[in-house]
N, C-alpha and C. Protein backbone atom coordinates (compact mmCIF):
# COMPACT_ATOMS: atom_id res chain seq x y z
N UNK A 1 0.84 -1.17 0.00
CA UNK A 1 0.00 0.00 0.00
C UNK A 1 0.89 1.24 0.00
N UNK A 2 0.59 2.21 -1.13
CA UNK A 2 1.36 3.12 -1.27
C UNK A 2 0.79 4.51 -0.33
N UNK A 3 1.18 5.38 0.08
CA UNK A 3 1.10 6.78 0.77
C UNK A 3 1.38 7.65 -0.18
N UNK A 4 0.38 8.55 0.07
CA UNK A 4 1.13 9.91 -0.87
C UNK A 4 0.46 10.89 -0.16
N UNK A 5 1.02 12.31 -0.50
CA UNK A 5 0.95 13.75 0.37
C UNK A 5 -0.41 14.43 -0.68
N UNK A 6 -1.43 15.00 -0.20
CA UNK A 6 -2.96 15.75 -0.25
C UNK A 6 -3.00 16.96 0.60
N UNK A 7 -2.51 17.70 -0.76
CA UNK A 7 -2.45 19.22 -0.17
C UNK A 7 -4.05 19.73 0.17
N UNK A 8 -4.31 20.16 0.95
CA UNK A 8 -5.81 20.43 1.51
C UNK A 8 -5.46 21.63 1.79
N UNK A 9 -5.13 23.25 1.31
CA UNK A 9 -5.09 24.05 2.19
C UNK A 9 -6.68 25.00 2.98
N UNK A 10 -7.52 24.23 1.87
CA UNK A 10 -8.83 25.33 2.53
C UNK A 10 -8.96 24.19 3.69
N UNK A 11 -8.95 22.92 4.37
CA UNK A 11 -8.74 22.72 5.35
C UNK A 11 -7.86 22.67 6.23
N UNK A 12 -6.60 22.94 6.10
CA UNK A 12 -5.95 22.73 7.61
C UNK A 12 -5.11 24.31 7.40
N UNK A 13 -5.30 25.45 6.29
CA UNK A 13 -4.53 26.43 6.16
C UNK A 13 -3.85 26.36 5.09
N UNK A 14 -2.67 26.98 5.04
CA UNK A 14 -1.86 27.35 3.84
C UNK A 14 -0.87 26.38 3.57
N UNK A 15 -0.93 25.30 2.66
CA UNK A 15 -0.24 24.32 2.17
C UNK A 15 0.21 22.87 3.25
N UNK A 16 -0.04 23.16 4.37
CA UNK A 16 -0.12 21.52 4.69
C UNK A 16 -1.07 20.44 4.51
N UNK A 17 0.17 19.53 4.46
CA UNK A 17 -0.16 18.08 3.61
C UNK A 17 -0.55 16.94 4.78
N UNK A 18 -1.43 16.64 4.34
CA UNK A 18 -1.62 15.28 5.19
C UNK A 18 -1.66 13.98 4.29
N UNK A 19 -1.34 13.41 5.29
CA UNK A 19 -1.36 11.31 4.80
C UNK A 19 -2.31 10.66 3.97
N UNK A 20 -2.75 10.55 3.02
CA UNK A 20 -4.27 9.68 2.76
C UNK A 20 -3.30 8.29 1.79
N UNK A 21 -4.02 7.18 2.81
CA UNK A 21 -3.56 5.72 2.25
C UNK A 21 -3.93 6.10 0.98
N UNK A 22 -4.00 5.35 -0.03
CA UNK A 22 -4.37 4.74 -1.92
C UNK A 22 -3.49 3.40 -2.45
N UNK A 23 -4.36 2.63 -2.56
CA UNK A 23 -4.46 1.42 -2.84
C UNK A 23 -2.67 1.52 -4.38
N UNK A 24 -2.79 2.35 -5.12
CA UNK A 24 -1.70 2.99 -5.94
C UNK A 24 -1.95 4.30 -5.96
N UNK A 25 -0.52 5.00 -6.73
CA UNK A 25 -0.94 6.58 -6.92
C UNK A 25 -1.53 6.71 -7.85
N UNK A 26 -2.24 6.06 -8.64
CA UNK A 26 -2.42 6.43 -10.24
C UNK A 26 -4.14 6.96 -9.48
N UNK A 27 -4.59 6.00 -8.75
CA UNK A 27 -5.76 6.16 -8.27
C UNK A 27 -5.75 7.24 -7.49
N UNK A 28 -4.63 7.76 -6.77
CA UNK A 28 -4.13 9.13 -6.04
C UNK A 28 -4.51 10.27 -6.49
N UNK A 29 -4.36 9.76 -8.22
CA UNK A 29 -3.88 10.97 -9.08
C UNK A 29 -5.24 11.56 -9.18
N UNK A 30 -5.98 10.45 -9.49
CA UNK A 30 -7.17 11.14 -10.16
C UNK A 30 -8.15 11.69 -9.34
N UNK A 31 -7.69 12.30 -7.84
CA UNK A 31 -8.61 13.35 -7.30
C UNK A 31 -8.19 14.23 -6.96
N UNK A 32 -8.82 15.19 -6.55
CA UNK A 32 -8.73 16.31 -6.50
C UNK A 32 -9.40 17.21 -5.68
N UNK A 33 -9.14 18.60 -5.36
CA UNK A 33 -10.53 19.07 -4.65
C UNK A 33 -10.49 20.86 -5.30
N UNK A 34 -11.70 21.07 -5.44
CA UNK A 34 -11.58 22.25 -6.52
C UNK A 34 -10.73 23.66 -5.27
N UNK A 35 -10.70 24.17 -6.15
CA UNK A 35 -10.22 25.74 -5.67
C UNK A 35 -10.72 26.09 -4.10
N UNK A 36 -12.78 26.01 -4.02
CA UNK A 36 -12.94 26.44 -3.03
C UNK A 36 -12.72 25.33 -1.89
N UNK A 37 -12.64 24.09 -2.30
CA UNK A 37 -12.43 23.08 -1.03
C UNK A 37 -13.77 22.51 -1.35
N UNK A 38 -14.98 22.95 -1.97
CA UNK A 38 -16.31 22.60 -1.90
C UNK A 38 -16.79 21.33 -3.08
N UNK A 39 -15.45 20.94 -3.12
CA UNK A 39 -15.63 19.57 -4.40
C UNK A 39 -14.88 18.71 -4.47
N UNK A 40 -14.99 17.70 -4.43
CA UNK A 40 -13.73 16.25 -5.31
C UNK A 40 -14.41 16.42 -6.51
N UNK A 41 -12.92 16.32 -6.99
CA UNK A 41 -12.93 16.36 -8.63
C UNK A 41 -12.44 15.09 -9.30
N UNK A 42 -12.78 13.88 -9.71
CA UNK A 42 -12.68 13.00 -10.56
C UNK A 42 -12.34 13.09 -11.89
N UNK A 43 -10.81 13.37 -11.78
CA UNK A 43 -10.02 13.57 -12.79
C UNK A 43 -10.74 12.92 -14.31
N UNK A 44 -10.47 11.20 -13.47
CA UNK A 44 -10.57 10.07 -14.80
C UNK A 44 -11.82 10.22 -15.97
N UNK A 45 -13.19 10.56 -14.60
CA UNK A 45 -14.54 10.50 -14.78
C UNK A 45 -14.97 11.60 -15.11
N UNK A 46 -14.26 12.79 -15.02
CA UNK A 46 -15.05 14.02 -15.21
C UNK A 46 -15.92 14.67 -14.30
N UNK A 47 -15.59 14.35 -13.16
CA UNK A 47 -16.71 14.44 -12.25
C UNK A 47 -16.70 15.31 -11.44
N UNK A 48 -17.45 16.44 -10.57
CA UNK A 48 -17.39 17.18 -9.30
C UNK A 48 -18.23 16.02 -8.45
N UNK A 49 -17.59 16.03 -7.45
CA UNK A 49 -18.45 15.60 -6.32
C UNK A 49 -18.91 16.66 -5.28
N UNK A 50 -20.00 17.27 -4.70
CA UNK A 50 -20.14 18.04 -3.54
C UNK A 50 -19.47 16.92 -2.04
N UNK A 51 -18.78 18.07 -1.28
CA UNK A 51 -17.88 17.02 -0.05
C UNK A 51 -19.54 16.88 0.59
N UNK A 52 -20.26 17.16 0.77
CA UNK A 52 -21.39 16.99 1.52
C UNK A 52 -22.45 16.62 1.06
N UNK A 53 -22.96 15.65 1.90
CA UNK A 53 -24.48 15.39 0.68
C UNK A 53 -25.60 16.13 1.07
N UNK A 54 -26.72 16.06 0.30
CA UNK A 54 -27.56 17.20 0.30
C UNK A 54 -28.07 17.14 1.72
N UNK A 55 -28.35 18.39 1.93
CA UNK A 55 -28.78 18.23 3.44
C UNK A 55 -27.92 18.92 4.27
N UNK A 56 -26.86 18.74 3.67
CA UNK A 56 -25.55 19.03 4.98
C UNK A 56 -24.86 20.28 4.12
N UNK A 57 -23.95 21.26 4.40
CA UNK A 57 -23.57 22.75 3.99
C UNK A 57 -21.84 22.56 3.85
N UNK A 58 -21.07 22.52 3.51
CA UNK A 58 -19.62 22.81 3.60
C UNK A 58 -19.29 24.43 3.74
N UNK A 59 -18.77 24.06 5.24
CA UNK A 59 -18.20 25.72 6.13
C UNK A 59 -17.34 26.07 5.49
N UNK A 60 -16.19 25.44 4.93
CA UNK A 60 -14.87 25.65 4.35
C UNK A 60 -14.25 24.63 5.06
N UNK A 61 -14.55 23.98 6.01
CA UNK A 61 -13.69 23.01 6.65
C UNK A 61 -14.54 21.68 7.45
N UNK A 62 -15.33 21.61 6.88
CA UNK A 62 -16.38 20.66 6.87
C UNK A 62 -17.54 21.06 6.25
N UNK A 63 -18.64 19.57 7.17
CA UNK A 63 -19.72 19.58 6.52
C UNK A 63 -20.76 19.82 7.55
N UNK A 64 -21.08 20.53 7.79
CA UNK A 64 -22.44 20.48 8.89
C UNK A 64 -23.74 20.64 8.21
N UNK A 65 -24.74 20.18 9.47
CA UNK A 65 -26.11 20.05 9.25
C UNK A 65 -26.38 18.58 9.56
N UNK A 66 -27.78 18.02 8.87
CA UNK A 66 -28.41 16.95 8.96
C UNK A 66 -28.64 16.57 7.66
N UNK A 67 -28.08 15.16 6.99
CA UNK A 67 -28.28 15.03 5.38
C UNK A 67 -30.01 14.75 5.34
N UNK A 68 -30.39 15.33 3.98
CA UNK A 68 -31.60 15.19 4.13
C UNK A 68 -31.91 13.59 3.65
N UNK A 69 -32.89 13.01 3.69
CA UNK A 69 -32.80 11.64 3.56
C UNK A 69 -34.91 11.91 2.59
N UNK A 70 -34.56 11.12 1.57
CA UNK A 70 -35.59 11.33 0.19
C UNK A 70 -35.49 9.32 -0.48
N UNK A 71 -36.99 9.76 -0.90
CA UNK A 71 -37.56 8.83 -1.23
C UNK A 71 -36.86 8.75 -3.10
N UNK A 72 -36.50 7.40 -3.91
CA UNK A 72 -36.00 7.46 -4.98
C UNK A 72 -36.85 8.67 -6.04
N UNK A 73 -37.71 8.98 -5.73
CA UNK A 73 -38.53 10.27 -6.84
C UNK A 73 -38.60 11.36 -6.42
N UNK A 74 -38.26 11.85 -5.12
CA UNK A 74 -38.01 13.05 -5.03
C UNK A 74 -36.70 13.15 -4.98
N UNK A 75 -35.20 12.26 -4.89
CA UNK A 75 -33.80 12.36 -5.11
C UNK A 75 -33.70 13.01 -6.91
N UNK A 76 -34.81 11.77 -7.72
CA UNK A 76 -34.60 12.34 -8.78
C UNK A 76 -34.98 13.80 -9.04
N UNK A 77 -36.35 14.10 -8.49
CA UNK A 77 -36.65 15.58 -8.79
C UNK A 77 -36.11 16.48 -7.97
N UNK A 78 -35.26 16.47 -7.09
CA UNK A 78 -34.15 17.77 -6.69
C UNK A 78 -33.06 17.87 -7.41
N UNK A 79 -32.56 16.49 -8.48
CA UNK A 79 -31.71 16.90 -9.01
C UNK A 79 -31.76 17.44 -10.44
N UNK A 80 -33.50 17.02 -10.61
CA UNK A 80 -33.59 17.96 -11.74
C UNK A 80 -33.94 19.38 -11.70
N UNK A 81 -34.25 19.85 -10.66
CA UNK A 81 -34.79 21.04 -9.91
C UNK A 81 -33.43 22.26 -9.95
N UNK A 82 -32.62 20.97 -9.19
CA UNK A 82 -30.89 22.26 -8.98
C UNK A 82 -30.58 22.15 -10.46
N UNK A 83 -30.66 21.69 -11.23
CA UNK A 83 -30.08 21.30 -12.84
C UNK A 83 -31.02 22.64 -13.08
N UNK A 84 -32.35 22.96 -13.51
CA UNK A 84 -32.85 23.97 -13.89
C UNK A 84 -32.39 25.69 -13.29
N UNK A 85 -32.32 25.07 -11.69
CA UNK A 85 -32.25 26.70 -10.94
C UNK A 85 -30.72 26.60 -11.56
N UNK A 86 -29.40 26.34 -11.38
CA UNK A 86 -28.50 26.47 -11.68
C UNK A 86 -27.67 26.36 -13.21
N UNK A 87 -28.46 25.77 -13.52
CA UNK A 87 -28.12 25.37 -15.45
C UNK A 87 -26.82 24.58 -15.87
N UNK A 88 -26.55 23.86 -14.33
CA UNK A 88 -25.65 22.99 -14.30
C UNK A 88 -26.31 21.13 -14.13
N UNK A 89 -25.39 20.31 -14.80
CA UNK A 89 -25.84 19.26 -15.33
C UNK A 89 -26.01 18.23 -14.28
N UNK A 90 -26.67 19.07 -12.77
CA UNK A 90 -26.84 18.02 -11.78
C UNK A 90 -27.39 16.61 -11.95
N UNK A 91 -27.33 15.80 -11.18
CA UNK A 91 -27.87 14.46 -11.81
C UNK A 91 -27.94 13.41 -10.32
N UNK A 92 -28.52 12.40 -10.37
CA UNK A 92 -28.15 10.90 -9.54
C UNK A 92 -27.14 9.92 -9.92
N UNK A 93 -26.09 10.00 -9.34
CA UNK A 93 -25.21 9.32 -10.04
C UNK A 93 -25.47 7.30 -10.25
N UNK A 94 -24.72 7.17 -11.12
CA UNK A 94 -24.96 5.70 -11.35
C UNK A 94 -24.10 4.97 -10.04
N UNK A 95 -25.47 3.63 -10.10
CA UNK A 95 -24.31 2.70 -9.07
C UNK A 95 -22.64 2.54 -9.04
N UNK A 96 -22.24 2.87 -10.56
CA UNK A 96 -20.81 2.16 -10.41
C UNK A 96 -20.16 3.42 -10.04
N UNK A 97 -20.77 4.16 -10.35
CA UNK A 97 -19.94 5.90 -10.04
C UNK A 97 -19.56 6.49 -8.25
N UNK A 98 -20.97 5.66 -7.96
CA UNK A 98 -20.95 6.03 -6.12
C UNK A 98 -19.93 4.99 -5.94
N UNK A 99 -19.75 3.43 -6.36
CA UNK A 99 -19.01 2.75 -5.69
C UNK A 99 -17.33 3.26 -5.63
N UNK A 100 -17.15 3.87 -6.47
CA UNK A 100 -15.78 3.96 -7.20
C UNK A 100 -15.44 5.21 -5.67
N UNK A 101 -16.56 6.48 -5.43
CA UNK A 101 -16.10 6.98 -4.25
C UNK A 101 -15.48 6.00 -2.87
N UNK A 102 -16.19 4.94 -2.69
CA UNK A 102 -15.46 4.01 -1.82
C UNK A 102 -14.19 3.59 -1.88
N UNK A 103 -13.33 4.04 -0.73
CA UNK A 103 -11.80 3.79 -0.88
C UNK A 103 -11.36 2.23 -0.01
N UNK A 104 -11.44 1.43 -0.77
CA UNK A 104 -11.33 0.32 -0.42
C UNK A 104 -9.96 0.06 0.74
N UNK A 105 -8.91 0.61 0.45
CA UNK A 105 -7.61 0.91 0.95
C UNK A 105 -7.69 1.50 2.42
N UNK A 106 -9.26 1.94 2.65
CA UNK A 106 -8.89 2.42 4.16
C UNK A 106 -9.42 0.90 5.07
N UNK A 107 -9.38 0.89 6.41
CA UNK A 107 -9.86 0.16 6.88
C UNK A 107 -10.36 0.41 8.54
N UNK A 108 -11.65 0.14 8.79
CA UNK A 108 -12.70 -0.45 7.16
C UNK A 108 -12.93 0.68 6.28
N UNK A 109 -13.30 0.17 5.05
CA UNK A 109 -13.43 0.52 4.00
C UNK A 109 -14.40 2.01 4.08
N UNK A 110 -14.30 2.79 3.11
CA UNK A 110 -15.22 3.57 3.24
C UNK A 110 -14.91 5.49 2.40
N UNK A 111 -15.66 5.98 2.44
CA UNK A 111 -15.80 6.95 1.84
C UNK A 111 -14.22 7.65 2.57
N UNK A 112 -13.43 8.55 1.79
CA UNK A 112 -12.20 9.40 2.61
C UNK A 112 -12.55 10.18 3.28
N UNK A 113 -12.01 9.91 4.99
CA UNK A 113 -12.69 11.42 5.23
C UNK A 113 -12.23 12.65 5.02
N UNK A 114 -10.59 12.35 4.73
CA UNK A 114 -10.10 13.98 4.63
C UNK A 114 -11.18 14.36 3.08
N UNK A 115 -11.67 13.72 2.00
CA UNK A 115 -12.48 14.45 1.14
C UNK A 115 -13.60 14.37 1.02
N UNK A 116 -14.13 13.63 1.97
CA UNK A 116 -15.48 13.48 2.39
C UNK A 116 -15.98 13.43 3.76
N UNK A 117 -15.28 15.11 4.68
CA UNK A 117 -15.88 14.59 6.42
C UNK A 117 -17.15 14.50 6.63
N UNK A 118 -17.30 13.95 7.42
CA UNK A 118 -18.92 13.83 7.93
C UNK A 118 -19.72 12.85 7.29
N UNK A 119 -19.25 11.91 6.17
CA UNK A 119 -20.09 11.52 5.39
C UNK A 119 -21.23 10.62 6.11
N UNK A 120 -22.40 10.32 5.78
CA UNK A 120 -23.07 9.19 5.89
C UNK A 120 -22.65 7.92 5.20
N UNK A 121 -22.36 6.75 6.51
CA UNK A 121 -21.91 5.70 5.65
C UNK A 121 -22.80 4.62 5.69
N UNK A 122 -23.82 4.95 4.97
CA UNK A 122 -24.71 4.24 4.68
C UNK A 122 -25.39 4.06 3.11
N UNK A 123 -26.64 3.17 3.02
CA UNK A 123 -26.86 2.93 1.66
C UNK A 123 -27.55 4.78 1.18
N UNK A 124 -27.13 5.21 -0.44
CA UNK A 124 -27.25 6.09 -1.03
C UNK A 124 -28.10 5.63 -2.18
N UNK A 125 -29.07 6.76 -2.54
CA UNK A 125 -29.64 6.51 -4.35
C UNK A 125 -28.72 6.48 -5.11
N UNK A 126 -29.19 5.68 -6.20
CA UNK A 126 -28.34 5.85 -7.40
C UNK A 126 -29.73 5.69 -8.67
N UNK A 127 -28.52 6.47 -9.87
CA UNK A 127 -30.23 6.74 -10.89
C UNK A 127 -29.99 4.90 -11.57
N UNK A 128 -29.16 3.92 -10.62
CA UNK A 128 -28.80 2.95 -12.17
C UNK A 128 -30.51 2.13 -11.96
N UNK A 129 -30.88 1.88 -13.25
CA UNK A 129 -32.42 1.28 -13.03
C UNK A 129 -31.93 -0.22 -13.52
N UNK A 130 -33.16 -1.09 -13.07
CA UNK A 130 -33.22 -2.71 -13.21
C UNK A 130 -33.39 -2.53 -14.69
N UNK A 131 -32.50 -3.44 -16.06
CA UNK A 131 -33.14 -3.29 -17.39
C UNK A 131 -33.05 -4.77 -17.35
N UNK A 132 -32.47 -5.59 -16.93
CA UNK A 132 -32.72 -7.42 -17.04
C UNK A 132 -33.83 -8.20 -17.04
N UNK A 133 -35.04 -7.41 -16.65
CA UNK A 133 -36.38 -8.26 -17.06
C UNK A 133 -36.56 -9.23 -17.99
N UNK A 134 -36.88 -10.25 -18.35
CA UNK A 134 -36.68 -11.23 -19.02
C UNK A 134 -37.97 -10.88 -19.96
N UNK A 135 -37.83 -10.94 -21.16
CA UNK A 135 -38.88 -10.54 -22.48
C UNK A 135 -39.24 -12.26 -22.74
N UNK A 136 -40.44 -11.72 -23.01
CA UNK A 136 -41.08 -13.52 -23.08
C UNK A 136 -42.21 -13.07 -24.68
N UNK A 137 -42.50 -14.08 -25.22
CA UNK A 137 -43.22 -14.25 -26.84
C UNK A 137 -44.91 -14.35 -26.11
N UNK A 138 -45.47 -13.20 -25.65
CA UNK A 138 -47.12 -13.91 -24.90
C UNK A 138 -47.72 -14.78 -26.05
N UNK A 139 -47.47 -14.79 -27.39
CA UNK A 139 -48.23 -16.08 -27.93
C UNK A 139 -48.05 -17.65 -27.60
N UNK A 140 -46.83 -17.35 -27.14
CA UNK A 140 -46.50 -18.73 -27.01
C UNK A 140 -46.66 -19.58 -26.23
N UNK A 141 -47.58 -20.51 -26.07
CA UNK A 141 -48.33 -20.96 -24.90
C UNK A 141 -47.59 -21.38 -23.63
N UNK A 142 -46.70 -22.28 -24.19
CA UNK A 142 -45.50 -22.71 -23.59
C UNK A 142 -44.77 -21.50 -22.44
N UNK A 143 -45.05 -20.18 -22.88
CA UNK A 143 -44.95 -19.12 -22.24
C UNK A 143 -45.46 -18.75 -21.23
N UNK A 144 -46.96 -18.72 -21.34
CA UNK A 144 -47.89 -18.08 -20.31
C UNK A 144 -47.01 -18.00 -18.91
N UNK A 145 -46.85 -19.51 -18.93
CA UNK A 145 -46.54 -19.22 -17.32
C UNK A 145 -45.15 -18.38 -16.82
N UNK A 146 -44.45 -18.56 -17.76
CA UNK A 146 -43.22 -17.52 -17.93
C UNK A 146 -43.50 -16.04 -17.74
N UNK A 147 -44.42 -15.57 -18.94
CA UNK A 147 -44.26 -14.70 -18.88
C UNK A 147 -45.20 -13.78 -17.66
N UNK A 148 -45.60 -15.09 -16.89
CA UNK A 148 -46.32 -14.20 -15.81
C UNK A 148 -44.97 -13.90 -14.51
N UNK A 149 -43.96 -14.82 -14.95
CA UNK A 149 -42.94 -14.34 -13.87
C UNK A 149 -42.58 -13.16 -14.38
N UNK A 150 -42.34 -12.59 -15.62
CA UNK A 150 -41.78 -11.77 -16.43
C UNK A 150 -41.93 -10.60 -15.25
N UNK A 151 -43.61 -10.49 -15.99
CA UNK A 151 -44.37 -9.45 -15.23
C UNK A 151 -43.96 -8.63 -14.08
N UNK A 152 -43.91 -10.11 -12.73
CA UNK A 152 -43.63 -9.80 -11.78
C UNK A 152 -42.54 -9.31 -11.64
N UNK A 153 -41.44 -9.72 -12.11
CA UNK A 153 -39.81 -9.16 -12.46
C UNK A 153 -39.86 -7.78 -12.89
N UNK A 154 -40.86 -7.49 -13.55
CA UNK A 154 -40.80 -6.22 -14.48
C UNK A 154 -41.48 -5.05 -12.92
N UNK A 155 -42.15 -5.55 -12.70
CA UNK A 155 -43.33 -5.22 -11.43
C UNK A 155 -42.61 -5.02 -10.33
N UNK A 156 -41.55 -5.83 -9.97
CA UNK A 156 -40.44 -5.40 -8.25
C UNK A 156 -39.74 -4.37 -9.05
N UNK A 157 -38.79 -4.59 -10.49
CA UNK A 157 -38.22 -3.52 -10.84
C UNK A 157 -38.43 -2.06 -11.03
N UNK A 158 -40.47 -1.71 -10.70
CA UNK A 158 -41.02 -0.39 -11.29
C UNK A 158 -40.97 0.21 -9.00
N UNK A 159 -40.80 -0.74 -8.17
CA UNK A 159 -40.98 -0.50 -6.89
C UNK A 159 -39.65 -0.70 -6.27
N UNK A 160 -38.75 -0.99 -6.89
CA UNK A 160 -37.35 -1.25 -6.19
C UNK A 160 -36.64 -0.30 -7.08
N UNK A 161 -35.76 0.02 -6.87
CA UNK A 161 -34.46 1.15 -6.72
C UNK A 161 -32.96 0.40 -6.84
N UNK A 162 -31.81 1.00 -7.48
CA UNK A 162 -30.21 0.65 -6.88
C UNK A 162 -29.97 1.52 -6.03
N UNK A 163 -29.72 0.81 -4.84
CA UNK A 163 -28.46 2.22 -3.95
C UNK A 163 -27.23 1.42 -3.70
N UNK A 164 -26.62 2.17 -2.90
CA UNK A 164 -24.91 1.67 -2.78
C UNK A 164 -24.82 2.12 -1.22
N UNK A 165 -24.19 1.37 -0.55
CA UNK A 165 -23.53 1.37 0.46
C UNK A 165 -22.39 1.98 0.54
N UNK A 166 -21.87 3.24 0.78
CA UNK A 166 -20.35 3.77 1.01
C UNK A 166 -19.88 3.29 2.34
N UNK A 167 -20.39 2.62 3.11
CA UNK A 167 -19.51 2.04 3.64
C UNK A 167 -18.69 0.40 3.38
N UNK A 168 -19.36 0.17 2.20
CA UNK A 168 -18.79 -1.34 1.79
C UNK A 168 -18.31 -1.71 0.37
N UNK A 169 -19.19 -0.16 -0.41
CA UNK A 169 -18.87 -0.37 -1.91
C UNK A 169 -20.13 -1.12 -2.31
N UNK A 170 -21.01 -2.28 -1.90
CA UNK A 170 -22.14 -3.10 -2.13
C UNK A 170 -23.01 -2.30 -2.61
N UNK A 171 -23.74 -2.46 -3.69
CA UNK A 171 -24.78 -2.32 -4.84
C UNK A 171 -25.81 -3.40 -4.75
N UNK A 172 -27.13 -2.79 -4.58
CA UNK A 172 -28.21 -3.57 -4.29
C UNK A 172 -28.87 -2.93 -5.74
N UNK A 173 -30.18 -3.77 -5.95
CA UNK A 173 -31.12 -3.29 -7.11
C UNK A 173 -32.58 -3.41 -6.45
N UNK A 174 -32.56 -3.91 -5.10
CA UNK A 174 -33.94 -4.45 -4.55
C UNK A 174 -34.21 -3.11 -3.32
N UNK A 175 -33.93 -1.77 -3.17
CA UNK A 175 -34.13 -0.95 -2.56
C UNK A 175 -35.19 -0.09 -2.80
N UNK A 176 -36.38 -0.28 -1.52
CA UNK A 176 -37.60 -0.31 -2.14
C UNK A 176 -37.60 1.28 -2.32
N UNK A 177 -38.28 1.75 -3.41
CA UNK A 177 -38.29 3.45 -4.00
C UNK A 177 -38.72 4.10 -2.77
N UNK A 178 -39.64 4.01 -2.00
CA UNK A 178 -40.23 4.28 -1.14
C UNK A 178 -39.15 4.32 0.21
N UNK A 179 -37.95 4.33 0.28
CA UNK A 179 -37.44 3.87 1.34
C UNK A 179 -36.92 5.68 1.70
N UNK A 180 -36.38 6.30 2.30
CA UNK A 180 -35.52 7.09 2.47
C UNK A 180 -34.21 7.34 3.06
N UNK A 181 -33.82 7.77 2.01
CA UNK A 181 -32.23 7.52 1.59
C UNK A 181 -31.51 8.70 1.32
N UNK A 182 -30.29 9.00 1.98
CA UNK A 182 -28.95 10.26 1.81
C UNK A 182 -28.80 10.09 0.48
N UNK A 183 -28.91 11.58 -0.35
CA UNK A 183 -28.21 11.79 -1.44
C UNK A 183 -27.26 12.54 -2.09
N UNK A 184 -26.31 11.43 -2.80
CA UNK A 184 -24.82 12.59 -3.09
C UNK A 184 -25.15 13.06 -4.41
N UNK A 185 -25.77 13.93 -4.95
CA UNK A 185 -25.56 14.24 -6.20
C UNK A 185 -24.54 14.07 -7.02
N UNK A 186 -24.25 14.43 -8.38
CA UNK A 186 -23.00 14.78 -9.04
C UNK A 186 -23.10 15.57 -9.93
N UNK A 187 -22.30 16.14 -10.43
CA UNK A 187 -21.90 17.06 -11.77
C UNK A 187 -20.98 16.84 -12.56
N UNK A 188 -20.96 17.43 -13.89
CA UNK A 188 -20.06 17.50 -14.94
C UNK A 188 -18.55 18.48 -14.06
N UNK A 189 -17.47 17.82 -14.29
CA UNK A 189 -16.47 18.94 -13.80
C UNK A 189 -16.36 19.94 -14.19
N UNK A 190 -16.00 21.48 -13.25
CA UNK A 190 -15.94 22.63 -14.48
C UNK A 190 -14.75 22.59 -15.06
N UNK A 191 -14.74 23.34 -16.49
CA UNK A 191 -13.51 23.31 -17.56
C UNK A 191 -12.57 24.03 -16.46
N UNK A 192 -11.38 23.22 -16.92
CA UNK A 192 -10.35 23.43 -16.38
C UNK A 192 -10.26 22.63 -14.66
N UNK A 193 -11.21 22.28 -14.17
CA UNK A 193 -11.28 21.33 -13.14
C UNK A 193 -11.19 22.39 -11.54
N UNK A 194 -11.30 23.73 -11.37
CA UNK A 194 -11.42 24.31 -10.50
C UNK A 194 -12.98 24.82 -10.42
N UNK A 195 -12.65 25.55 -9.08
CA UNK A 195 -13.91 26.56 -8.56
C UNK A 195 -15.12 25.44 -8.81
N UNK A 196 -16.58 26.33 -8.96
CA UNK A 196 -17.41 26.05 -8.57
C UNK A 196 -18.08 25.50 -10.21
């Protein structure tokens, strides 16, 4: 396990470095935190992350508040809501996108805190939807009874949800919509990969 130095100055002041394990540096490389301190930036992915999930405020040196916790259809409609008020390309990120925030290298495992304090480490929305439903021929008699499992398959997938666990990396698809759940939004990075 390699070490490398994470200049943080909007948290600890003017250019000191602290420790953060990484599994390699290449994976080191590719974060970042914008100008104001108020983002990880996902070099590889293109990504801003807010250090706080909704609900909670970044002071400049954390995250305070209470994350708000939303049902899978209103996660989606706040992030289409801040996408309109702001005209930035807010969104629900996909299952594999939240997992990849999980730093496997700490132990236990889990979101960083120097770039993520405060986090909730628990299961999060994600926009990834069930598409594996099994397509069945209804003429085919031989079918019927198939395609009444279909149905039902099709039927948990319109009431279940993916979220992700940041504290384990684990991706579920059976998280009922109805449940309420911390959400991390995401964004497109800004050009050039600073500020806001």
């Amino acid at each position: 396990m390699k070490t490398f130095l994470l200049l943080i100055p909007s948290l600890f002041g003017a250019l000191l470095a602290g420790p953060v394990q990484a599994a390699d540096s290449q994976v080191a490389a590719d974060w970042s935190l914008s100008a104001d301190g108020a983002y990880v930036l996902d070099q590889r992915a293109g990504l801003a992350w807010p250090r706080c999930v909704e609900g909670m405020q970044w002071s400049g040196k954390n995250c305070t508040g209470q994350p708000l916790l939303l049902d899978r259809a209103e996660a989606t409609a706040l992030a289409a809501d801040r996408w309109k008020a702001e005209g930035v390309g807010w969104r629900l990120p996909r299952a594999a996108e939240l997992q990849r925030l999980v730093d496997k290298s700490l132990s236990p495992p889990g979101l960083n805190p120097l770039l993520f304090p405060a986090a909730p480490g628990q299961w999060h929305w994600s926009s990834t939807a069930n598409v594996s439903a099994p397509s069945v021929n209804q003429y085919t008699y031989g079918n019927i009874a198939q395609g009444r499992a279909g149905d039902s398959a099709r039927q948990v997938s319109m009431i279940n949800g993916w979220a992700v666990n940041l504290s384990s990396g684990e991706a579920r698809g059976d998280a009922a919509r109805a449940s309420k759940l911390p959400v991390r939004l995401v964004r497109p990075m800004p050009v050039g990969g600073a500020g806001r």
